[in-house]
PDB file of N, CA and C in Angstrom:
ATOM      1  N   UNK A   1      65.324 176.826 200.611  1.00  0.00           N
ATOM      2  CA  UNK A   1      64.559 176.274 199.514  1.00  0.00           C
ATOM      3  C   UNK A   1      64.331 177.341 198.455  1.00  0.00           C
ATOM      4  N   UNK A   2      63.915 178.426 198.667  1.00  0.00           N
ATOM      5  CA  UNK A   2      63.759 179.840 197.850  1.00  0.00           C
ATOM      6  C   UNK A   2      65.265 180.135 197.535  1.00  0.00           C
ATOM      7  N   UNK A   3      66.342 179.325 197.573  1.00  0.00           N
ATOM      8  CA  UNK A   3      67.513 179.784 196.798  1.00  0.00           C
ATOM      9  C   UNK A   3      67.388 178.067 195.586  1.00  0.00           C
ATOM     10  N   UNK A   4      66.825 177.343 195.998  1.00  0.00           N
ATOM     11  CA  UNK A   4      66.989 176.467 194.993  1.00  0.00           C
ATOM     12  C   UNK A   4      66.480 176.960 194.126  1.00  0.00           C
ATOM     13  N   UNK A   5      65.213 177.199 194.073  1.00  0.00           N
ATOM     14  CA  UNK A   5      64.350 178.021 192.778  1.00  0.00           C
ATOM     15  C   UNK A   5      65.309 178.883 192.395  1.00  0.00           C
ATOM     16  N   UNK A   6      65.625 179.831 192.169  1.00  0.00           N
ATOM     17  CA  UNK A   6      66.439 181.131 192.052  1.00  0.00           C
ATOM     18  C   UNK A   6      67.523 180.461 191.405  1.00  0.00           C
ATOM     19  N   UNK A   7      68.257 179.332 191.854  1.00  0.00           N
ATOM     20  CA  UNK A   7      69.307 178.882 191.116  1.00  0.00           C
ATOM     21  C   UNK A   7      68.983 178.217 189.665  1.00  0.00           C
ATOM     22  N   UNK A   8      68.138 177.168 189.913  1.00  0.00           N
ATOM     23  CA  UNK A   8      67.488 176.788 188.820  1.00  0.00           C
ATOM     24  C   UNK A   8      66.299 177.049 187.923  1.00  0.00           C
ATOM     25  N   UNK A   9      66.407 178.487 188.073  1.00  0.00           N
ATOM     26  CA  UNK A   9      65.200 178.922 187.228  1.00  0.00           C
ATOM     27  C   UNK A   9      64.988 178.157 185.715  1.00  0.00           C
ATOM     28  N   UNK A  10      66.036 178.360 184.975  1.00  0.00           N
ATOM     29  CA  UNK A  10      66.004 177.634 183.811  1.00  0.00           C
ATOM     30  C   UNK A  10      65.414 176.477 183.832  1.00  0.00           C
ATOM     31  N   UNK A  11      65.961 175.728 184.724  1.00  0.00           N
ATOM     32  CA  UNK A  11      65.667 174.405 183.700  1.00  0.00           C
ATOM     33  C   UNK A  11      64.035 174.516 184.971  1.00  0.00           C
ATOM     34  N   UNK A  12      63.663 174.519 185.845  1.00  0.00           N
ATOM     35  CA  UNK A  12      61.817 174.770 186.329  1.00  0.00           C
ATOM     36  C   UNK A  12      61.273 175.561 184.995  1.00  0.00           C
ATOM     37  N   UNK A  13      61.923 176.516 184.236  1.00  0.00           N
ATOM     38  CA  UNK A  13      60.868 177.208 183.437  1.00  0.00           C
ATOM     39  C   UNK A  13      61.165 175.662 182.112  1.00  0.00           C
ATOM     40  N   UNK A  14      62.248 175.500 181.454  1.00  0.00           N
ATOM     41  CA  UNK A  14      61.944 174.360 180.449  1.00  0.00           C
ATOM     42  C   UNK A  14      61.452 173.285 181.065  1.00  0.00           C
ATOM     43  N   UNK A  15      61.671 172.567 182.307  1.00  0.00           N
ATOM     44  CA  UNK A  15      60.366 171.968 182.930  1.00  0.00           C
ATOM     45  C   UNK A  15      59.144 172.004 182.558  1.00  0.00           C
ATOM     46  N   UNK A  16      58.425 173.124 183.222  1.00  0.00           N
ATOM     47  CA  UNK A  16      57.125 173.142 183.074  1.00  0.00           C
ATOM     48  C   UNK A  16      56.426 173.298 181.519  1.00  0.00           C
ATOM     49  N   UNK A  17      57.372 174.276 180.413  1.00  0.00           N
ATOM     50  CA  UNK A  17      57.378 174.301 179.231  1.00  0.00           C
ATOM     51  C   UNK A  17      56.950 172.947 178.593  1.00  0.00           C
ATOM     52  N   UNK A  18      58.258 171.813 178.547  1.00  0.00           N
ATOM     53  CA  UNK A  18      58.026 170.508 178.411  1.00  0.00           C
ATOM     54  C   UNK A  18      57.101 169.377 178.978  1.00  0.00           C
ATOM     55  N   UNK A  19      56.639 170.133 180.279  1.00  0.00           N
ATOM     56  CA  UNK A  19      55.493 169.313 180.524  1.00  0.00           C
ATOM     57  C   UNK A  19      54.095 169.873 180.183  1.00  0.00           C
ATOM     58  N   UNK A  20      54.340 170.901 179.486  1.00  0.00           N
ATOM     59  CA  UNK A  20      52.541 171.452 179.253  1.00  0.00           C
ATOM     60  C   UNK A  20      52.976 171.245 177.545  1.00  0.00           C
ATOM     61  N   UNK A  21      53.817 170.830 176.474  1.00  0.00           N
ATOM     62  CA  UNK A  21      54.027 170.780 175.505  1.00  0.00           C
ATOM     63  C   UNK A  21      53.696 169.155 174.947  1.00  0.00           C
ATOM     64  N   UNK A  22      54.136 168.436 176.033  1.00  0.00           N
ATOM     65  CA  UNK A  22      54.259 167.015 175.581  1.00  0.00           C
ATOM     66  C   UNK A  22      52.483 166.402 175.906  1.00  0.00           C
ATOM     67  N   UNK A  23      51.779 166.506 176.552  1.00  0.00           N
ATOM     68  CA  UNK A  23      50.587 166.185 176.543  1.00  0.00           C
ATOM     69  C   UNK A  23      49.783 166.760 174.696  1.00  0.00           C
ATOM     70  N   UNK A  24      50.465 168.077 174.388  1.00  0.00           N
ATOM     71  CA  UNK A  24      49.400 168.606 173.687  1.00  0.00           C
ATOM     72  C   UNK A  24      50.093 168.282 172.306  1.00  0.00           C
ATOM     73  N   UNK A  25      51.589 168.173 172.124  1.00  0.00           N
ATOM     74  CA  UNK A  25      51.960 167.717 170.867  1.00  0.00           C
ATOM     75  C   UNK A  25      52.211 166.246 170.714  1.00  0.00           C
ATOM     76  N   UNK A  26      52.469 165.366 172.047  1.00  0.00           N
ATOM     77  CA  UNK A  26      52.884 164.130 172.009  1.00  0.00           C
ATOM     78  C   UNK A  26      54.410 164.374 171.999  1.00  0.00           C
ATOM     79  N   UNK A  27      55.010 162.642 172.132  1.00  0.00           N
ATOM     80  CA  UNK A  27      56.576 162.365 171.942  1.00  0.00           C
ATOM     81  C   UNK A  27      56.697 162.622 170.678  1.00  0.00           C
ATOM     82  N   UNK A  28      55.904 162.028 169.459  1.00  0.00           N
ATOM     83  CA  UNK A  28      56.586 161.889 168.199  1.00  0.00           C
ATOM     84  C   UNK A  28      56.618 163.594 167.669  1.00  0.00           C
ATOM     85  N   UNK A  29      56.325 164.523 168.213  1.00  0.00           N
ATOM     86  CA  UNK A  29      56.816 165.774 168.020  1.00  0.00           C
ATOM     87  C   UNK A  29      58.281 166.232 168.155  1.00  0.00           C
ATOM     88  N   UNK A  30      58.218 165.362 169.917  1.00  0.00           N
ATOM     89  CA  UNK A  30      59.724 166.145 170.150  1.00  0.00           C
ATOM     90  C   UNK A  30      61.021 165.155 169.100  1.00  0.00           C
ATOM     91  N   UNK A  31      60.170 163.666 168.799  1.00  0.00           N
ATOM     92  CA  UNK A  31      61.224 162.970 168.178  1.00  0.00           C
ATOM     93  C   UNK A  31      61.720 163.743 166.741  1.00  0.00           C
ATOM     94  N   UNK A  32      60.914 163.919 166.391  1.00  0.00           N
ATOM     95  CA  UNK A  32      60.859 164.291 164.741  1.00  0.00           C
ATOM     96  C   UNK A  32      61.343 165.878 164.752  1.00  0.00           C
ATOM     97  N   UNK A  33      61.169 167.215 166.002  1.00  0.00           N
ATOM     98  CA  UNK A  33      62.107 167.602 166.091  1.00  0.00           C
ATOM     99  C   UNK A  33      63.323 167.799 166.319  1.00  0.00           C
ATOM    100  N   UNK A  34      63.852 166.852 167.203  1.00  0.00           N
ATOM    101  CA  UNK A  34      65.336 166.554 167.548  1.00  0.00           C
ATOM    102  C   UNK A  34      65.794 165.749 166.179  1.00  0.00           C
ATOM    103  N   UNK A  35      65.232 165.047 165.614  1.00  0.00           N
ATOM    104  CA  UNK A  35      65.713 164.398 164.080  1.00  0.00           C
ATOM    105  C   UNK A  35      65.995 165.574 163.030  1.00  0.00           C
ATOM    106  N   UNK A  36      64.442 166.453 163.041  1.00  0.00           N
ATOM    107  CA  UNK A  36      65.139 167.604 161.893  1.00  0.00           C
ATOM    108  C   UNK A  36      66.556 168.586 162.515  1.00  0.00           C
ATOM    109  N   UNK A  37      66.719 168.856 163.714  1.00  0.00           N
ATOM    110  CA  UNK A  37      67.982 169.319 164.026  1.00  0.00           C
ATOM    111  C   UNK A  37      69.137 168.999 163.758  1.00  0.00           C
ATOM    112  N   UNK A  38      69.128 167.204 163.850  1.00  0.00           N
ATOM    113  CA  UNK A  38      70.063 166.818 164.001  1.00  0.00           C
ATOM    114  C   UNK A  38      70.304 166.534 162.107  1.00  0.00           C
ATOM    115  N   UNK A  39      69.637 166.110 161.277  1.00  0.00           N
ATOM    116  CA  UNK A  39      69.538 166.632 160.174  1.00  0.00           C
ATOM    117  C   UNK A  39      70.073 167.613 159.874  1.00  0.00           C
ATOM    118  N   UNK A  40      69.487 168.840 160.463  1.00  0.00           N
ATOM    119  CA  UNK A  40      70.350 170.287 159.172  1.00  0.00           C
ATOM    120  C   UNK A  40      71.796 170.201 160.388  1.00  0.00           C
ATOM    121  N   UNK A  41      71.873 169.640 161.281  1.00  0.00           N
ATOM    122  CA  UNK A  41      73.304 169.790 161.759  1.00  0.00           C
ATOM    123  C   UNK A  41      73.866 168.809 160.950  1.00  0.00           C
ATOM    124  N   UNK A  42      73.822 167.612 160.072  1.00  0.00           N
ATOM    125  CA  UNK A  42      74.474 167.196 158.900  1.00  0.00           C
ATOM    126  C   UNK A  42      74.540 167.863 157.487  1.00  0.00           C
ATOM    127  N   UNK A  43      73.319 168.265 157.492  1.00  0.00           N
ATOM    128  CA  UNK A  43      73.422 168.847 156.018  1.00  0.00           C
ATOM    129  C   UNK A  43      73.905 170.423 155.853  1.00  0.00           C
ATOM    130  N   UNK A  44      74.187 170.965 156.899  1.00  0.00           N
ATOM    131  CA  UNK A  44      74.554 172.081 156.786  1.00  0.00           C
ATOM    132  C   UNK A  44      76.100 172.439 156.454  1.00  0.00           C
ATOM    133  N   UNK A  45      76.778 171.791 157.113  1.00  0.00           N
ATOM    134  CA  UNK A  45      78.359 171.406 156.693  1.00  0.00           C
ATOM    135  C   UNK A  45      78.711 170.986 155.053  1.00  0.00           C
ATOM    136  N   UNK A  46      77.605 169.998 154.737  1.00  0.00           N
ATOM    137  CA  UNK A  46      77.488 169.252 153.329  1.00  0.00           C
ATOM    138  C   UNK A  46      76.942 170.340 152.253  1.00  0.00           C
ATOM    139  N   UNK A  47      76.375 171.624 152.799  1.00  0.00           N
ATOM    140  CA  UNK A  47      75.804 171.953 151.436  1.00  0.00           C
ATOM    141  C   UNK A  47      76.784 173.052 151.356  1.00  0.00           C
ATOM    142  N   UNK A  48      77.551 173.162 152.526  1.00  0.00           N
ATOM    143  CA  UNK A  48      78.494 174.844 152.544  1.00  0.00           C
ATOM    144  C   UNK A  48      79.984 173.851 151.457  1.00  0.00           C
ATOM    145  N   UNK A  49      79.944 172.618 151.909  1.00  0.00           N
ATOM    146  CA  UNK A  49      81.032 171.919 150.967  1.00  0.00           C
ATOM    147  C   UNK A  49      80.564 171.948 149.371  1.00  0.00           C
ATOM    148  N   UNK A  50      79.468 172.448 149.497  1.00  0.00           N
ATOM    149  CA  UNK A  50      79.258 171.884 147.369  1.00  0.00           C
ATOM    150  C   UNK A  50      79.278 173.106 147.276  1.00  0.00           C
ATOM    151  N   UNK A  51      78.617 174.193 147.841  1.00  0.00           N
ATOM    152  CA  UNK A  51      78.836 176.071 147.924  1.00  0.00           C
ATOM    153  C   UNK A  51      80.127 176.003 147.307  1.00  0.00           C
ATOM    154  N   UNK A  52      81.332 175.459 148.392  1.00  0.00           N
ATOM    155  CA  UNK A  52      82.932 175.877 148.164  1.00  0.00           C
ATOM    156  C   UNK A  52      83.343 175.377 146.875  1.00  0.00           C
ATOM    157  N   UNK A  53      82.954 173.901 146.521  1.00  0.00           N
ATOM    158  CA  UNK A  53      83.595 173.570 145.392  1.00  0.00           C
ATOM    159  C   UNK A  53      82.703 174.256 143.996  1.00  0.00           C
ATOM    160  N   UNK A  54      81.676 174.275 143.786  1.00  0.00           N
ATOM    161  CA  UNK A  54      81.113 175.167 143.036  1.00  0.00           C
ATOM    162  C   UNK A  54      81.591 176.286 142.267  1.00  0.00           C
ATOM    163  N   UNK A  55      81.957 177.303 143.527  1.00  0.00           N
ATOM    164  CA  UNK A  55      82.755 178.597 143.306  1.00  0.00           C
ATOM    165  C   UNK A  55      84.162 178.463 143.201  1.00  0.00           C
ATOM    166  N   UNK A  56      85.017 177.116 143.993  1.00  0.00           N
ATOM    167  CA  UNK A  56      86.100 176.799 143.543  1.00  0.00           C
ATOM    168  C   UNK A  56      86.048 176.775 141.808  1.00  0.00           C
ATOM    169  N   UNK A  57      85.653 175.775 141.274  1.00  0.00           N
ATOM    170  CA  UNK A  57      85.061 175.322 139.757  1.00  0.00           C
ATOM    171  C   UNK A  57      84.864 176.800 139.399  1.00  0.00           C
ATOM    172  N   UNK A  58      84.088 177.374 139.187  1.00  0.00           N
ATOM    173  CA  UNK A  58      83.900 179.104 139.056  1.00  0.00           C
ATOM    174  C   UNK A  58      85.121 179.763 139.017  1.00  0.00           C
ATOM    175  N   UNK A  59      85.747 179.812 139.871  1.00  0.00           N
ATOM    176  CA  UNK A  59      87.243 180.770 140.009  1.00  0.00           C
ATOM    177  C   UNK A  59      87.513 179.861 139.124  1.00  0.00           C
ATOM    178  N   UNK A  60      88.505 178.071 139.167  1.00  0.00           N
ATOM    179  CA  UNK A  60      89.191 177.859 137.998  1.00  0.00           C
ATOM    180  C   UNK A  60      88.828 178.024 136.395  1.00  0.00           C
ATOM    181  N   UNK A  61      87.564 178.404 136.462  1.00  0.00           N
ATOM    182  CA  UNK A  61      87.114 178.481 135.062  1.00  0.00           C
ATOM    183  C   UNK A  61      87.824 179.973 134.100  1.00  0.00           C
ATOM    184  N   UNK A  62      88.001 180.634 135.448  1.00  0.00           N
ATOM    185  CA  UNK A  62      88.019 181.491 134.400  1.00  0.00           C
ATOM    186  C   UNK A  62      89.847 182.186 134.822  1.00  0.00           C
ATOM    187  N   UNK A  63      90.219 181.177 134.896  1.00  0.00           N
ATOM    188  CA  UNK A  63      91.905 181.019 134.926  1.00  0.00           C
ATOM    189  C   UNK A  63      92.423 180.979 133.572  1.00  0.00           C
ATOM    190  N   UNK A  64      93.316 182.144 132.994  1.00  0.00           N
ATOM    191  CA  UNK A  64      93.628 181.638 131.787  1.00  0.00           C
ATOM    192  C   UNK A  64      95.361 181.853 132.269  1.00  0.00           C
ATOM    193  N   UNK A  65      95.987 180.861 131.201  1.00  0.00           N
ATOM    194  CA  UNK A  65      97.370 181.156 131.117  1.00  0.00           C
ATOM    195  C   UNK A  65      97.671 181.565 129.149  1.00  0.00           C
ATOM    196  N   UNK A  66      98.576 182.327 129.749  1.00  0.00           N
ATOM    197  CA  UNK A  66      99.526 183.052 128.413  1.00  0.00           C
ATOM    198  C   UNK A  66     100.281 181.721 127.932  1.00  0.00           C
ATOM    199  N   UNK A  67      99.792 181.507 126.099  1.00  0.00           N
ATOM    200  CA  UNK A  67     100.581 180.947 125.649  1.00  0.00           C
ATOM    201  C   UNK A  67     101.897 181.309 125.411  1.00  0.00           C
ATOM    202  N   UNK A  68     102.921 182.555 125.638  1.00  0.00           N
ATOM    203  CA  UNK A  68     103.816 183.136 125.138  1.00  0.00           C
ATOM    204  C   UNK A  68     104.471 182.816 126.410  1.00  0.00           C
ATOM    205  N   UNK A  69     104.338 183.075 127.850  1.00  0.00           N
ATOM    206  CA  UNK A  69     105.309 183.492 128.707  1.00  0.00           C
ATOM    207  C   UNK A  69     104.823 182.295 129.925  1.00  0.00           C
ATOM    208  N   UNK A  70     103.677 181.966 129.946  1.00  0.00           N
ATOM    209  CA  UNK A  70     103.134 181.209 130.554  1.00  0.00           C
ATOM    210  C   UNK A  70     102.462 181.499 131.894  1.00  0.00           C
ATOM    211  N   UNK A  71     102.417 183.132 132.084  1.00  0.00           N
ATOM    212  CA  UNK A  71     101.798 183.785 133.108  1.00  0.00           C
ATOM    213  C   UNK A  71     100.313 183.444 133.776  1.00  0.00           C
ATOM    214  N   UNK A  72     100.004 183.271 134.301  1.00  0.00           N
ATOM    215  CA  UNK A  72      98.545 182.951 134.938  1.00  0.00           C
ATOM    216  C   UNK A  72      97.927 184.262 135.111  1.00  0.00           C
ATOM    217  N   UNK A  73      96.819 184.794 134.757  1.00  0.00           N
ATOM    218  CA  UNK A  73      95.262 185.575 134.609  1.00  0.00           C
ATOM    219  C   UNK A  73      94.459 185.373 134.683  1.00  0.00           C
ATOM    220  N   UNK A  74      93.631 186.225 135.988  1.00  0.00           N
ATOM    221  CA  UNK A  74      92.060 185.452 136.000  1.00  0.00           C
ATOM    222  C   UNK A  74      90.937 185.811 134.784  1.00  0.00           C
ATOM    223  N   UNK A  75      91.359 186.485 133.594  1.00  0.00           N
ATOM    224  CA  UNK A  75      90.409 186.347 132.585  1.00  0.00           C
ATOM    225  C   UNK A  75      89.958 188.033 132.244  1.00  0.00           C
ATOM    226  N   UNK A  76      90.293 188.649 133.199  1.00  0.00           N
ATOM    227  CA  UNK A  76      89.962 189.965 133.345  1.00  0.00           C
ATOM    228  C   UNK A  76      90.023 190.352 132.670  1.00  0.00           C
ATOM    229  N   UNK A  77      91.366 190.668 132.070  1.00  0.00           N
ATOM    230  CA  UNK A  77      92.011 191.481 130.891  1.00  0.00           C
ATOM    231  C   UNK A  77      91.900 191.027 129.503  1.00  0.00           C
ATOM    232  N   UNK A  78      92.475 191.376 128.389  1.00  0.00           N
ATOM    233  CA  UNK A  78      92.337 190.915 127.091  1.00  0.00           C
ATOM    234  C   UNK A  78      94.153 190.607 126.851  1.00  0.00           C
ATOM    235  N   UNK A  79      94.937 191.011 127.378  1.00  0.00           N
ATOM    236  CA  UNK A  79      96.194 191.148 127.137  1.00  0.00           C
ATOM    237  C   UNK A  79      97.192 190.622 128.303  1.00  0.00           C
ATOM    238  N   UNK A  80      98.071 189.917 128.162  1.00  0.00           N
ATOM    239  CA  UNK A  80      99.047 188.907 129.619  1.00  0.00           C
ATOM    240  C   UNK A  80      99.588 190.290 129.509  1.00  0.00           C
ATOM    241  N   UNK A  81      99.373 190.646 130.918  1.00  0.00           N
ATOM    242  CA  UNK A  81     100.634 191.180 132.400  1.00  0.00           C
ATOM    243  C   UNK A  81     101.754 191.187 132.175  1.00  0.00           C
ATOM    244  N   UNK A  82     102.163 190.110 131.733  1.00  0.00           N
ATOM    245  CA  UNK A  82     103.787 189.649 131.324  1.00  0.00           C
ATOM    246  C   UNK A  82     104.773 190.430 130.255  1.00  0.00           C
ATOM    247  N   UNK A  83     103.566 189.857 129.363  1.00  0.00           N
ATOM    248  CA  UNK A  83     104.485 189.818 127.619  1.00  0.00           C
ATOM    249  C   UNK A  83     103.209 190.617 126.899  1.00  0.00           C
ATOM    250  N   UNK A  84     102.410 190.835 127.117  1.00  0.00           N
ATOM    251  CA  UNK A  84     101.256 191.658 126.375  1.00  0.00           C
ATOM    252  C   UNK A  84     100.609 191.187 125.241  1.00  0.00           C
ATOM    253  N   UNK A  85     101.036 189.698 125.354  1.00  0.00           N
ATOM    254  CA  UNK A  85     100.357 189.087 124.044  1.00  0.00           C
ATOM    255  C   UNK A  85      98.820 188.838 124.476  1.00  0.00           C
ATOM    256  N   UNK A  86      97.702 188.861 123.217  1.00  0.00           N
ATOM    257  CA  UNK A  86      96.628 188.962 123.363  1.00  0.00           C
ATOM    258  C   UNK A  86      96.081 187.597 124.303  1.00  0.00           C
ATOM    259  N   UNK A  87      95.010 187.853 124.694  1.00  0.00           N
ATOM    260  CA  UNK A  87      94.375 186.419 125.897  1.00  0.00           C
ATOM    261  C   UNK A  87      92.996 185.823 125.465  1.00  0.00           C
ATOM    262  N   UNK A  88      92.501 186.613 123.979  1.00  0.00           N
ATOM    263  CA  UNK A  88      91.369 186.082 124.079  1.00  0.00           C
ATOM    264  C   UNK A  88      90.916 184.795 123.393  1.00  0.00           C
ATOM    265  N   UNK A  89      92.098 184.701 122.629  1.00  0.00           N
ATOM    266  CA  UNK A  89      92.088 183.251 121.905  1.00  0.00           C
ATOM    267  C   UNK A  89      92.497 182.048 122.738  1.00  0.00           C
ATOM    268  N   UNK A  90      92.568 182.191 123.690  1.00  0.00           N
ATOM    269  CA  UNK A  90      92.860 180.979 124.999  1.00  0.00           C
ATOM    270  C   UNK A  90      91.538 180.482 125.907  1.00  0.00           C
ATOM    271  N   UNK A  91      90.353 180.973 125.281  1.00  0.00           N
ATOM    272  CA  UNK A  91      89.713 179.701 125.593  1.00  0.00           C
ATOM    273  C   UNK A  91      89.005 179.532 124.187  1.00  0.00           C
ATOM    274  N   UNK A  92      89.498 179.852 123.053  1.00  0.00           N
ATOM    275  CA  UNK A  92      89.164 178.679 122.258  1.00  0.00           C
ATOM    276  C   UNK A  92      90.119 177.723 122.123  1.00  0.00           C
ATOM    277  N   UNK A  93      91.352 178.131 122.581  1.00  0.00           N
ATOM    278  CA  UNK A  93      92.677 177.396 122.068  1.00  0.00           C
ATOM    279  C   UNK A  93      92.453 176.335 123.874  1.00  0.00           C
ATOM    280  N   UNK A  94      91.529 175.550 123.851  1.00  0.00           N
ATOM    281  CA  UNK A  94      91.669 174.321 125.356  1.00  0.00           C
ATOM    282  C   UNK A  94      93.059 173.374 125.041  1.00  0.00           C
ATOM    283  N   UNK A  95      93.314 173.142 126.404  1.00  0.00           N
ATOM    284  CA  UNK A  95      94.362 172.516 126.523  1.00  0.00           C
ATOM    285  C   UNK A  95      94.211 170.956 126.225  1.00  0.00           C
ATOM    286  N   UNK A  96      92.767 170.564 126.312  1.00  0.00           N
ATOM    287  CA  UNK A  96      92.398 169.761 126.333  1.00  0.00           C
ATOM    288  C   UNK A  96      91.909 169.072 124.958  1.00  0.00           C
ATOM    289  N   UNK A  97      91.843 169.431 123.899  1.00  0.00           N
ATOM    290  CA  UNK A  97      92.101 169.672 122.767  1.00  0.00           C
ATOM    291  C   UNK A  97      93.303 169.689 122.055  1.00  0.00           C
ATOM    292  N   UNK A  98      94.996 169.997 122.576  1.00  0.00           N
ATOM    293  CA  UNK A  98      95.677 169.299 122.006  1.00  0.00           C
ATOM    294  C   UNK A  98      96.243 167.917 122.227  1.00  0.00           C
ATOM    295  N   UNK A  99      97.186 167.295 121.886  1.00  0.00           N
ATOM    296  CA  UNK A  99      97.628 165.816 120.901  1.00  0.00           C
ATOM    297  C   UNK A  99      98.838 166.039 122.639  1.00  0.00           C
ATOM    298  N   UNK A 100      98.903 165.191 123.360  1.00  0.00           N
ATOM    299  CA  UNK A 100      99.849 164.857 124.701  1.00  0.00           C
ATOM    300  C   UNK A 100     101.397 165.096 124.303  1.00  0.00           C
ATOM    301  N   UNK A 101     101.776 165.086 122.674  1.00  0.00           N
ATOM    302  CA  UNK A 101     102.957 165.373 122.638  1.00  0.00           C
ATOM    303  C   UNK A 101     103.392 166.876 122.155  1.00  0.00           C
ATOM    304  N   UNK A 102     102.221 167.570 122.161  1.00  0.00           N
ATOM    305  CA  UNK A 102     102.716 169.021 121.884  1.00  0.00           C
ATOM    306  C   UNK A 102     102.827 169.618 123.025  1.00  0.00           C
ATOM    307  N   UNK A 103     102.344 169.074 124.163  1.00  0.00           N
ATOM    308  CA  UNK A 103     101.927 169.948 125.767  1.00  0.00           C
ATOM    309  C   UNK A 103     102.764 168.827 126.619  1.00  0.00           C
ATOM    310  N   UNK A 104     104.185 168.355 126.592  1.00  0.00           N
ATOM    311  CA  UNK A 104     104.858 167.243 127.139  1.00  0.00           C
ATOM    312  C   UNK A 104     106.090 168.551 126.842  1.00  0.00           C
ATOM    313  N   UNK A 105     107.027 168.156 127.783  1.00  0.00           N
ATOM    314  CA  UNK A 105     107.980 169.277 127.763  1.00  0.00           C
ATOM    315  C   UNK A 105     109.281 167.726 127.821  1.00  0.00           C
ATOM    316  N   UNK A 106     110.053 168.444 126.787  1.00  0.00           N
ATOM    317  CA  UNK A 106     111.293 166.830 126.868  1.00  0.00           C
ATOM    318  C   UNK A 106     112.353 168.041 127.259  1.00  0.00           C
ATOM    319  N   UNK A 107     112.700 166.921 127.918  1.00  0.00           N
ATOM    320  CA  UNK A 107     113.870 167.410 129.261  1.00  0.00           C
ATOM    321  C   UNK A 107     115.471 166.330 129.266  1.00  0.00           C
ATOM    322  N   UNK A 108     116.374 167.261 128.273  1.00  0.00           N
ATOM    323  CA  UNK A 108     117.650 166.451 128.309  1.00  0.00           C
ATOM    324  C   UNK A 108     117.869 166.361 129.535  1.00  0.00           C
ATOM    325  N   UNK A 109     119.017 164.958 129.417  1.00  0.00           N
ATOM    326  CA  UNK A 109     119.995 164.738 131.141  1.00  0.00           C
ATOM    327  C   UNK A 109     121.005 165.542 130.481  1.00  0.00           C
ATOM    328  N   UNK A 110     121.859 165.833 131.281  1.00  0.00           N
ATOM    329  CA  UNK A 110     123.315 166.248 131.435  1.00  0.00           C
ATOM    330  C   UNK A 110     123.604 165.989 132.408  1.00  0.00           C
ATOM    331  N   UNK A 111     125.320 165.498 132.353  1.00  0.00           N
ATOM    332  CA  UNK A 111     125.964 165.013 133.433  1.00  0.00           C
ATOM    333  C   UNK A 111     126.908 166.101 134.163  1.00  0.00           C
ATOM    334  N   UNK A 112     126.350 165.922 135.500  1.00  0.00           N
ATOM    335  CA  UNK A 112     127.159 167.315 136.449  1.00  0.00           C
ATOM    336  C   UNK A 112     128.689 166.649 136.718  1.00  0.00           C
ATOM    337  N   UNK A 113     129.817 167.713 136.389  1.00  0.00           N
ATOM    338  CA  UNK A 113     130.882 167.103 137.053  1.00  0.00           C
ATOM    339  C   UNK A 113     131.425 167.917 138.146  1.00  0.00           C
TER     340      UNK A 113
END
């Protein structure tokens, strides 16, 4: 019998824990704590997802591309990597701001023989 104790110490000590807890806080304690757990175990996943896209949004913001060569820069510099043409007039110059047929690339066929 003195090896049962010994084996199950744990759960005799949360035993007795839970039975000298529940007289003095009641059930709707332990309910409303197992609810807030189970709570931030939903919302915790959900707020690290708006964290990521946030700072995603953040990094693309400050993505510029070279009108000359078409190189991609995170904004750092004043001058494209590439071709050395200047970078700082590219975010006044938004892409979003020109007319769909200046930023449309026309692409002849040719026939392979």
């Amino acid at each position: 019998m003195n090896n049962f104790f010994k084996a199950n110490q744990n759960l005799l000590t949360y035993s007795l824990i839970i039975l000298i807890v529940i007289p003095i806080f009641g059930i709707n304690f332990f309910i409303s704590f197992l609810g807030n757990i189970l709570l931030l175990l939903f919302l915790i996943p959900l707020l690290l997802l708006i964290l990521v896209f946030i700072g995603f949004n953040a990094y693309k913001s400050r993505i510029n591309t070279c009108n000359n060569c078409g190189a991609i820069s995170l904004g750092l510099s004043e001058t494209c990597m590439n071709c050395g043409a200047n970078l700082q007039n590219i975010s006044k110059n938004n892409q979003y701001d020109k007319k769909p047929s200046e930023s449309t690339i026309e692409v002849k066929a040719e026939e392979v023989k």
